[in-house]
PDB file of N, CA and C in Angstrom:
ATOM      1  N   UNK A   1       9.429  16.917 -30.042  1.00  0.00           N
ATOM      2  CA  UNK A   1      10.397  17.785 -30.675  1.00  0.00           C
ATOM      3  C   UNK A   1      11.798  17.322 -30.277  1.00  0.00           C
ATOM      4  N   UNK A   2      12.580  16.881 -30.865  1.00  0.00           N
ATOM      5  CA  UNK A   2      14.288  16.830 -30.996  1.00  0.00           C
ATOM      6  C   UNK A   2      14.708  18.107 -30.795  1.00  0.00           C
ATOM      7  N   UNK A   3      15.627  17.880 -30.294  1.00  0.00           N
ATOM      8  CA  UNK A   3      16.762  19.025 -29.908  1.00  0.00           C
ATOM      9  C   UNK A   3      17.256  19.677 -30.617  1.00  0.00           C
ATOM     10  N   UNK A   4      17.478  18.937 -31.965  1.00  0.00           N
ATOM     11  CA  UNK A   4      18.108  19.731 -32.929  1.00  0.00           C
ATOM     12  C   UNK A   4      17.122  20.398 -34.179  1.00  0.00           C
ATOM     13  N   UNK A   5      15.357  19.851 -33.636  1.00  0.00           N
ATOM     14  CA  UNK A   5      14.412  21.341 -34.266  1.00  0.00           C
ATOM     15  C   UNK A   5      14.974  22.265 -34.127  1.00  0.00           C
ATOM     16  N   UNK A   6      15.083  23.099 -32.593  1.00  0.00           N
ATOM     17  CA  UNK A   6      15.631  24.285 -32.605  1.00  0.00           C
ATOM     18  C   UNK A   6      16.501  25.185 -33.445  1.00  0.00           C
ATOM     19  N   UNK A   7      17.658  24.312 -33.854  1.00  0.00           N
ATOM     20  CA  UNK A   7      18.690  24.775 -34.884  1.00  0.00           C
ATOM     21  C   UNK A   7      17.813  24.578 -36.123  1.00  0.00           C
ATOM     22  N   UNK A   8      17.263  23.695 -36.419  1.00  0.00           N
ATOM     23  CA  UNK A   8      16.241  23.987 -37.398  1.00  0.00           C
ATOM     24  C   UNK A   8      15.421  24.928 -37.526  1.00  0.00           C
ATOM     25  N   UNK A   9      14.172  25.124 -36.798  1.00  0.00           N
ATOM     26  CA  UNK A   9      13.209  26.393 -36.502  1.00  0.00           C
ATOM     27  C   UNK A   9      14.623  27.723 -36.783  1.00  0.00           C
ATOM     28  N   UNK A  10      15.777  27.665 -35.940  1.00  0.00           N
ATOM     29  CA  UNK A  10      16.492  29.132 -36.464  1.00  0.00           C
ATOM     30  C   UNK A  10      16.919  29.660 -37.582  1.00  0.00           C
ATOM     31  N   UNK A  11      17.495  28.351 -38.283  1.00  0.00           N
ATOM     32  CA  UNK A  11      17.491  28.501 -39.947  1.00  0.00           C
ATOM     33  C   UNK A  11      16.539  28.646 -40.432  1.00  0.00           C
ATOM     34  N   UNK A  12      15.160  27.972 -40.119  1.00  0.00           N
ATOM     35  CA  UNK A  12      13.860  28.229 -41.061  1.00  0.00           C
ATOM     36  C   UNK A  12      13.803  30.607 -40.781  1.00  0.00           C
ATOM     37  N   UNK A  13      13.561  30.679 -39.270  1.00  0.00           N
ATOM     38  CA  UNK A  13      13.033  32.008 -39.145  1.00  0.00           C
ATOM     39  C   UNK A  13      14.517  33.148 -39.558  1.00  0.00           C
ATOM     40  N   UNK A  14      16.044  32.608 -39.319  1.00  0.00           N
ATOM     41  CA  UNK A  14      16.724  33.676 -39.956  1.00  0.00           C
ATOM     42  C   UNK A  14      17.213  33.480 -41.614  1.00  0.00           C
ATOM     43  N   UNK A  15      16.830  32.607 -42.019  1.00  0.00           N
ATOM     44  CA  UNK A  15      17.271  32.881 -43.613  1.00  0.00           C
ATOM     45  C   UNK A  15      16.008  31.111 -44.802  1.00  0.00           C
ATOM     46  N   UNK A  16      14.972  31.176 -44.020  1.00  0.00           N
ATOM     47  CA  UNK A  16      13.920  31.194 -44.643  1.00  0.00           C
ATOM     48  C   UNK A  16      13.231  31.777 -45.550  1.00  0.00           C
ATOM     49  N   UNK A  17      13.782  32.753 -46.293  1.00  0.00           N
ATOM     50  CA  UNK A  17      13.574  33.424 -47.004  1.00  0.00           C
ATOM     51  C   UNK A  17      14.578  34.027 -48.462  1.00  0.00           C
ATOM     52  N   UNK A  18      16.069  33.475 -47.937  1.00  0.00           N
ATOM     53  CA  UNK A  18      16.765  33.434 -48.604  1.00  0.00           C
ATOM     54  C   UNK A  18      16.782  32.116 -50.235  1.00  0.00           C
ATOM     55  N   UNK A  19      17.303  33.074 -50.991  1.00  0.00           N
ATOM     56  CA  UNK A  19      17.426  31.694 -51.806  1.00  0.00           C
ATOM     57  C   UNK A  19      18.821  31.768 -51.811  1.00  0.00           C
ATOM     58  N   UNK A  20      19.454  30.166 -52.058  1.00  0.00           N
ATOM     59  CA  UNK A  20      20.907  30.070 -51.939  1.00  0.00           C
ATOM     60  C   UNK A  20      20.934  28.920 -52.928  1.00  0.00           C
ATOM     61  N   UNK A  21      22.328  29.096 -53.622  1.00  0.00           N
ATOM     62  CA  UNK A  21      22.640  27.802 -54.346  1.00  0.00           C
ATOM     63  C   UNK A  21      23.469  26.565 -53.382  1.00  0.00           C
ATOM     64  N   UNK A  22      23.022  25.380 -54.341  1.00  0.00           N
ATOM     65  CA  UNK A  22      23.575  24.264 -53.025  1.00  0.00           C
ATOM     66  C   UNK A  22      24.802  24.214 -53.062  1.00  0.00           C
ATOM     67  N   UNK A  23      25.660  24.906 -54.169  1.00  0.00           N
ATOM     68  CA  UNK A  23      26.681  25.150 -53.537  1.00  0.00           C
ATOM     69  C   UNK A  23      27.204  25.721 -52.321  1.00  0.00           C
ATOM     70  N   UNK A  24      26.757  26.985 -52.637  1.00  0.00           N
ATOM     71  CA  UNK A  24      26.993  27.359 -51.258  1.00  0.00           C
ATOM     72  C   UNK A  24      26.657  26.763 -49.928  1.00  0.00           C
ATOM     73  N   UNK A  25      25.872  25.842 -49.526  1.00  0.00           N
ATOM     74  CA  UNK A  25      25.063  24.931 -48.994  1.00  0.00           C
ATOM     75  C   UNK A  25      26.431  23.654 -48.729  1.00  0.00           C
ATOM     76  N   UNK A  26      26.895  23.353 -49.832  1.00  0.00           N
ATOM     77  CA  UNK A  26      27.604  22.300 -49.537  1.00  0.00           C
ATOM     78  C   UNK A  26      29.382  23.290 -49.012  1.00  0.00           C
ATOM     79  N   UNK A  27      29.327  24.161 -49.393  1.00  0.00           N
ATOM     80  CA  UNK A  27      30.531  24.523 -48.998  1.00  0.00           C
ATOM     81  C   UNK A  27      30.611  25.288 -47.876  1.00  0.00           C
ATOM     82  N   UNK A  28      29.450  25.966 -46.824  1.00  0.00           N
ATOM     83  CA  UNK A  28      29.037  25.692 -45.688  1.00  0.00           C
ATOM     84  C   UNK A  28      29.344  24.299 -44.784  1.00  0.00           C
ATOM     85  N   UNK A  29      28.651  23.585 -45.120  1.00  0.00           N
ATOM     86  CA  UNK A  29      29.045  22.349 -44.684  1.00  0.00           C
ATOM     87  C   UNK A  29      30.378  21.687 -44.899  1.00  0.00           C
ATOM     88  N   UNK A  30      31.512  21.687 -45.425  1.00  0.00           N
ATOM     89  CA  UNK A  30      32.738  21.714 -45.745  1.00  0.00           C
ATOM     90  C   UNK A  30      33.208  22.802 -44.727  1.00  0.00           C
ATOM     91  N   UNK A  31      32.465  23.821 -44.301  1.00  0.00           N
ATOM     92  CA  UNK A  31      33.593  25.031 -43.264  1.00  0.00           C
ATOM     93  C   UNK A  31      32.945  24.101 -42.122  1.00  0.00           C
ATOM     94  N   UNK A  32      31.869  23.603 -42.052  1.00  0.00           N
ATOM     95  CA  UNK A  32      30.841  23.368 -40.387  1.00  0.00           C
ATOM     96  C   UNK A  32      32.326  21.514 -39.878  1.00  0.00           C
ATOM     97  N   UNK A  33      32.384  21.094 -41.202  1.00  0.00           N
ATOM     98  CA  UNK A  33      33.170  19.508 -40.554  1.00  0.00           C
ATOM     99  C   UNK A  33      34.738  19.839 -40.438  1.00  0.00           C
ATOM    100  N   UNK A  34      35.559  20.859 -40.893  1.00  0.00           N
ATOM    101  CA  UNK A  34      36.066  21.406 -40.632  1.00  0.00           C
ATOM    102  C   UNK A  34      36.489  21.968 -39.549  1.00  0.00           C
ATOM    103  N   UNK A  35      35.626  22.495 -39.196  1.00  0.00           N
ATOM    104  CA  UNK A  35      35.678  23.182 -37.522  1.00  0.00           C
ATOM    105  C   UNK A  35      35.026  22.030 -36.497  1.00  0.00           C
ATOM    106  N   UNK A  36      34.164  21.158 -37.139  1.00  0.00           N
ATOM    107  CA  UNK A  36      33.738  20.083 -35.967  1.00  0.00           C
ATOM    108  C   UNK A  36      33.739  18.819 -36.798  1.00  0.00           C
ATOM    109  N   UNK A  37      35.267  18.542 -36.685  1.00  0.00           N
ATOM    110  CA  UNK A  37      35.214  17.083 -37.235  1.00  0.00           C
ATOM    111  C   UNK A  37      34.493  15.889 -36.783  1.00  0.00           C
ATOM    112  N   UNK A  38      34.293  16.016 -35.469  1.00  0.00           N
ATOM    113  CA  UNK A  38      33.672  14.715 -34.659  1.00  0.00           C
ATOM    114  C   UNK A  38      31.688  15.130 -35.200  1.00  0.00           C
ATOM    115  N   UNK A  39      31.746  15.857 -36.304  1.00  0.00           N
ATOM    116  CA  UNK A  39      30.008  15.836 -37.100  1.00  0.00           C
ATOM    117  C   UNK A  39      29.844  15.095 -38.586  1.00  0.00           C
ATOM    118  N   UNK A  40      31.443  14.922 -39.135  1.00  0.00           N
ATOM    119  CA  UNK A  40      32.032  14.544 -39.920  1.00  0.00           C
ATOM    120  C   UNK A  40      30.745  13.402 -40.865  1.00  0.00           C
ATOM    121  N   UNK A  41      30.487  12.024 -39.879  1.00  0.00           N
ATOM    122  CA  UNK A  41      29.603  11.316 -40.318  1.00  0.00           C
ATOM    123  C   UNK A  41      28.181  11.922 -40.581  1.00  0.00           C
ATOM    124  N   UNK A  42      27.822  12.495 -39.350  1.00  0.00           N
ATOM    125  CA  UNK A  42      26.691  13.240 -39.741  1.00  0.00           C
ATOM    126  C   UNK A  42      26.075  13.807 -40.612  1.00  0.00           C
ATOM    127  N   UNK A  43      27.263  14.664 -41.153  1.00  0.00           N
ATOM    128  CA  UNK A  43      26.678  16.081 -42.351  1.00  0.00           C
ATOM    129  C   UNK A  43      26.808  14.950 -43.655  1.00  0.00           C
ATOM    130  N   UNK A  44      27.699  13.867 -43.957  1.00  0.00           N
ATOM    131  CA  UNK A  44      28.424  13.100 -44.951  1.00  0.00           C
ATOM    132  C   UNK A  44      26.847  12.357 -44.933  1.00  0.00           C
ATOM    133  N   UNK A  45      26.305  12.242 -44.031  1.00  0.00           N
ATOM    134  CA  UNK A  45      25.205  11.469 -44.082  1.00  0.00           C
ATOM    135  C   UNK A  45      23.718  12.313 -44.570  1.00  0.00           C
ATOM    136  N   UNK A  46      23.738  13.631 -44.380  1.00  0.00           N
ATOM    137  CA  UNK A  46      22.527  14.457 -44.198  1.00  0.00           C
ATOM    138  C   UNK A  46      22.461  15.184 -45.684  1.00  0.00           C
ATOM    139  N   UNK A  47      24.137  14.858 -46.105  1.00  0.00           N
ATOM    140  CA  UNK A  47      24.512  15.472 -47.736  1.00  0.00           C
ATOM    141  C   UNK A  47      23.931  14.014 -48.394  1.00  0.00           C
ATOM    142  N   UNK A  48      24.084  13.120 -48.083  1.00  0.00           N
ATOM    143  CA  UNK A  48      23.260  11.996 -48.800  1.00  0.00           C
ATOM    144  C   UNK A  48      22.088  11.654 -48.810  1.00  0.00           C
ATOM    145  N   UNK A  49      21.648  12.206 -47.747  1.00  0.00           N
ATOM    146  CA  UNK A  49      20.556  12.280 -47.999  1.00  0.00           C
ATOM    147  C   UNK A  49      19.448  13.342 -48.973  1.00  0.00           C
ATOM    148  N   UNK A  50      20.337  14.114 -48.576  1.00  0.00           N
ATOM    149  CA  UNK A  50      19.720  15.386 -49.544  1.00  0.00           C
ATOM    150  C   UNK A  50      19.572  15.373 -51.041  1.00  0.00           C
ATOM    151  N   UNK A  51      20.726  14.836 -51.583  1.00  0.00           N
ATOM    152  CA  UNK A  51      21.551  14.397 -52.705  1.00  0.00           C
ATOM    153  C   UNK A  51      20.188  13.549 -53.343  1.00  0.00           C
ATOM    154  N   UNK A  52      19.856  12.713 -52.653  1.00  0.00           N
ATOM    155  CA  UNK A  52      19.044  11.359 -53.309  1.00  0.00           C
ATOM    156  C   UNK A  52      17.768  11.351 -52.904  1.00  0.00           C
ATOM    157  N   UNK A  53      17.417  12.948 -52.237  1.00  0.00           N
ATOM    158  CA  UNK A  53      15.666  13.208 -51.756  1.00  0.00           C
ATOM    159  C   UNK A  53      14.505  12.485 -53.021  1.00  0.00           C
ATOM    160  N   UNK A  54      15.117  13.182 -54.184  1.00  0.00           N
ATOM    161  CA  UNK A  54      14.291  12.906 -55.764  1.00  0.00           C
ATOM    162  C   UNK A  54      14.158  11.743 -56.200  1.00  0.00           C
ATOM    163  N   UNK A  55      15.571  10.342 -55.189  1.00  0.00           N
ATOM    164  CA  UNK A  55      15.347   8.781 -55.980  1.00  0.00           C
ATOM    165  C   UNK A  55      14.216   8.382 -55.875  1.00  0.00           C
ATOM    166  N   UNK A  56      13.385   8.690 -55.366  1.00  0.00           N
ATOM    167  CA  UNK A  56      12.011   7.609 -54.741  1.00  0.00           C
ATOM    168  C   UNK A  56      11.291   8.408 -55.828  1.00  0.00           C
ATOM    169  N   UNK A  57      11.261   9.708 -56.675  1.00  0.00           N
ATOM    170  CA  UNK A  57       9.785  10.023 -57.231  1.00  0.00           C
ATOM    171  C   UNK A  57      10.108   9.286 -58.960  1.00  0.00           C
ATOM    172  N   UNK A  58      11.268   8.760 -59.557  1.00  0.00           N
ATOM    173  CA  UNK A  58      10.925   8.351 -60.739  1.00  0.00           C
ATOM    174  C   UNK A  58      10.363   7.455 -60.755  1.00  0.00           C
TER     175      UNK A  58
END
């Protein structure tokens, strides 16, 4: 288990149940690099990934 399951597992058990648009999702993430610029690459990286989950099934 990585360290950052945890923050995972907490999003899964407090809003696992929510539905949200990815907007809101991406503009979350726009307040999160904002307040912690030094994650900047990270999220820029985790939004690309997300973005292009679907390239591999055509």
């Amino acid at each position: 288990m990585y360290f950052t399951d945890r923050g995972i597992e907490e999003l899964e058990e407090r809003r696992g149940e929510d539905e949200v648009a990815l907007a809101w999702v991406a503009d979350r993430m726009r307040a999160f690099v904002d307040q912690n610029p030094a994650f900047e690459d990270a999220v820029e990286r985790l939004a690309t990934f997300l973005a292009r989950d679907d390239a591999d099934d055509d």
